[in-house]
Protein backbone atom coordinates (compact mmCIF):
# COMPACT_ATOMS: atom_id res chain seq x y z
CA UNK A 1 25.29 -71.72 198.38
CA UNK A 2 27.49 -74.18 200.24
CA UNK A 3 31.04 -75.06 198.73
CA UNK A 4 33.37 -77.83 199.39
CA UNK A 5 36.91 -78.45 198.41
CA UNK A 6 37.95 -81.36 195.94
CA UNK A 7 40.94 -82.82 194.19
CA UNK A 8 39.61 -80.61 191.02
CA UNK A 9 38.48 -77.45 192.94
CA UNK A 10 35.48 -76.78 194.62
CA UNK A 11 31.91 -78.59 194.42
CA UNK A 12 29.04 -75.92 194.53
CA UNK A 13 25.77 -76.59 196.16
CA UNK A 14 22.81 -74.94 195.93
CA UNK A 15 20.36 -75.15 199.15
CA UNK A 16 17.11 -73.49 199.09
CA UNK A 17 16.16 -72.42 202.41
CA UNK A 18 12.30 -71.32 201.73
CA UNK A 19 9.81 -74.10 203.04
CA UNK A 20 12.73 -75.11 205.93
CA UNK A 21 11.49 -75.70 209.16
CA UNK A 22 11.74 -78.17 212.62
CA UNK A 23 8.79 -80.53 212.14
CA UNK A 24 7.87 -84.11 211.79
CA UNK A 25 9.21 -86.03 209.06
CA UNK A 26 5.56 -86.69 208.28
CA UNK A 27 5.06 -83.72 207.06
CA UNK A 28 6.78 -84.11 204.13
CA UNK A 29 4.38 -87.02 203.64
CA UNK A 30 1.59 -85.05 204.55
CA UNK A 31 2.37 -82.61 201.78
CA UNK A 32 2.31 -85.57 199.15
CA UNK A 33 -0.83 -86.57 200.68
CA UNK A 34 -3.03 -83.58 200.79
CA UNK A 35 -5.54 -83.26 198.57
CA UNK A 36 -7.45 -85.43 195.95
CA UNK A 37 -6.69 -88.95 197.43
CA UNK A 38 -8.99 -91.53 198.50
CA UNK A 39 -8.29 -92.76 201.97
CA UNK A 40 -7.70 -96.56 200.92
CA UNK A 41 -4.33 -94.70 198.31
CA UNK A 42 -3.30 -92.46 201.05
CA UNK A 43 -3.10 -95.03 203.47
CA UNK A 44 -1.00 -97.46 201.21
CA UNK A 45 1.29 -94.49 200.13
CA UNK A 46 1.65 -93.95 203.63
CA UNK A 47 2.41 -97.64 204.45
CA UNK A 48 5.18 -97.98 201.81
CA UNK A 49 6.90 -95.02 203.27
CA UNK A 50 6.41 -96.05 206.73
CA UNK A 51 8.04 -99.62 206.27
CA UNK A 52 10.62 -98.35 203.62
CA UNK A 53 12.24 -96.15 207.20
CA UNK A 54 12.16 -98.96 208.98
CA UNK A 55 8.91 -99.11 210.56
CA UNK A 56 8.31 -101.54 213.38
CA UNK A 57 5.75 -103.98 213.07
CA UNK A 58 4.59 -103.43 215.98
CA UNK A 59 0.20 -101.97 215.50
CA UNK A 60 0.94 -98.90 218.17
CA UNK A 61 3.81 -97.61 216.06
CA UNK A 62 2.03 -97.73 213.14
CA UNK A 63 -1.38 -96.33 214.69
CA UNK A 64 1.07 -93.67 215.98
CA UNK A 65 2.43 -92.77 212.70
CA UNK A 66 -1.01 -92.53 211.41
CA UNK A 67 -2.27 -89.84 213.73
CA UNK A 68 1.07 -87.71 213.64
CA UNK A 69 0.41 -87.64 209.37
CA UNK A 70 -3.49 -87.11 210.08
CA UNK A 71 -2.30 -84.18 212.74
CA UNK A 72 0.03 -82.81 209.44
CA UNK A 73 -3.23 -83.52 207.06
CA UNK A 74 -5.04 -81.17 209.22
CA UNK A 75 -2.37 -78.74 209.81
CA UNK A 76 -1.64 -78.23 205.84
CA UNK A 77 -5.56 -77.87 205.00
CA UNK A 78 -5.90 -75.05 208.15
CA UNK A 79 -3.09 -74.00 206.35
CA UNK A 80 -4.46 -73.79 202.91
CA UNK A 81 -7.48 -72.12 203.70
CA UNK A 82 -5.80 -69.18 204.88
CA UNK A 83 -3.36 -68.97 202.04
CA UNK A 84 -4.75 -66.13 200.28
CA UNK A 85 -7.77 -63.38 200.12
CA UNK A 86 -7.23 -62.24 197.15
CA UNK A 87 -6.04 -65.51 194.79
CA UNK A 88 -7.65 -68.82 193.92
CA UNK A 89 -6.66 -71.74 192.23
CA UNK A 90 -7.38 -72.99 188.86
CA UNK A 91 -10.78 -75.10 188.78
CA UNK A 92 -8.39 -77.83 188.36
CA UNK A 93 -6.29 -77.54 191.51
CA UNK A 94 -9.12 -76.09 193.34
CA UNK A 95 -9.84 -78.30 196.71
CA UNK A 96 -12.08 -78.20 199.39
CA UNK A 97 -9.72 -77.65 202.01
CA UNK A 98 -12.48 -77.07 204.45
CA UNK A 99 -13.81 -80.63 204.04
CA UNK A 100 -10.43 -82.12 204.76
CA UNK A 101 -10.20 -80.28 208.04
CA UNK A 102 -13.63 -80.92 209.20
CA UNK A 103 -13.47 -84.77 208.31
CA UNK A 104 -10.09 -84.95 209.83
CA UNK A 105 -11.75 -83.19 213.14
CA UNK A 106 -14.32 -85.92 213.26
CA UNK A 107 -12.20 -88.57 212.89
CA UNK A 108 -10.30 -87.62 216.04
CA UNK A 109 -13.16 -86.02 218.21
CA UNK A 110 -11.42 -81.93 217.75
């Protein structure tokens, strides 16, 4: 909990340390992304956000961004299919994390 000083006291601020971490900001992104999303959504989600930070226009930057978030795809479904022996998702939220990983390994020749 982080404080500051005001005119009427002190502010209080919560921070919640758990999931913090030195990474790309794709991977916040990445984390939207994973899952249940056809390639043609993911890649205009991942346009929007690109040009809302100020992309460049430039193809390289963008082809650039698009292989750091497919590097963050692949990290967070390795990720996920470690997560747990001994628990499994709902049918609902179940995923084939496996499949992710493997298409994202063809795509880039891993």
């Amino acid at each position: 909990i982080v404080g500051e000083q005001d005119d009427d006291g002190y502010t209080v601020h919560a921070i919640d340390w758990e999931m913090a971490a030195l990474r790309p900001a794709a991977m916040d992104l990445a984390s939207l992304l994973a899952g249940r999303w056809t390639d043609e959504a993911r890649e205009t989600i991942a346009r929007a956000y690109y040009e809302a930070r100020g992309g460049g226009a430039r193809p390289q930057e963008w082809r650039h961004f698009l292989t750091t978030l497919d590097c963050c795809l692949l990290h967070l479904a390795v990720r996920n299919l470690g997560w747990s022996r001994h628990w499994s998702p709902p049918p609902d939220r179940d995923h084939d994390w496996l499949g992710d990983a493997m298409r994202l390994c063809c795509k880039w020749n891993l």
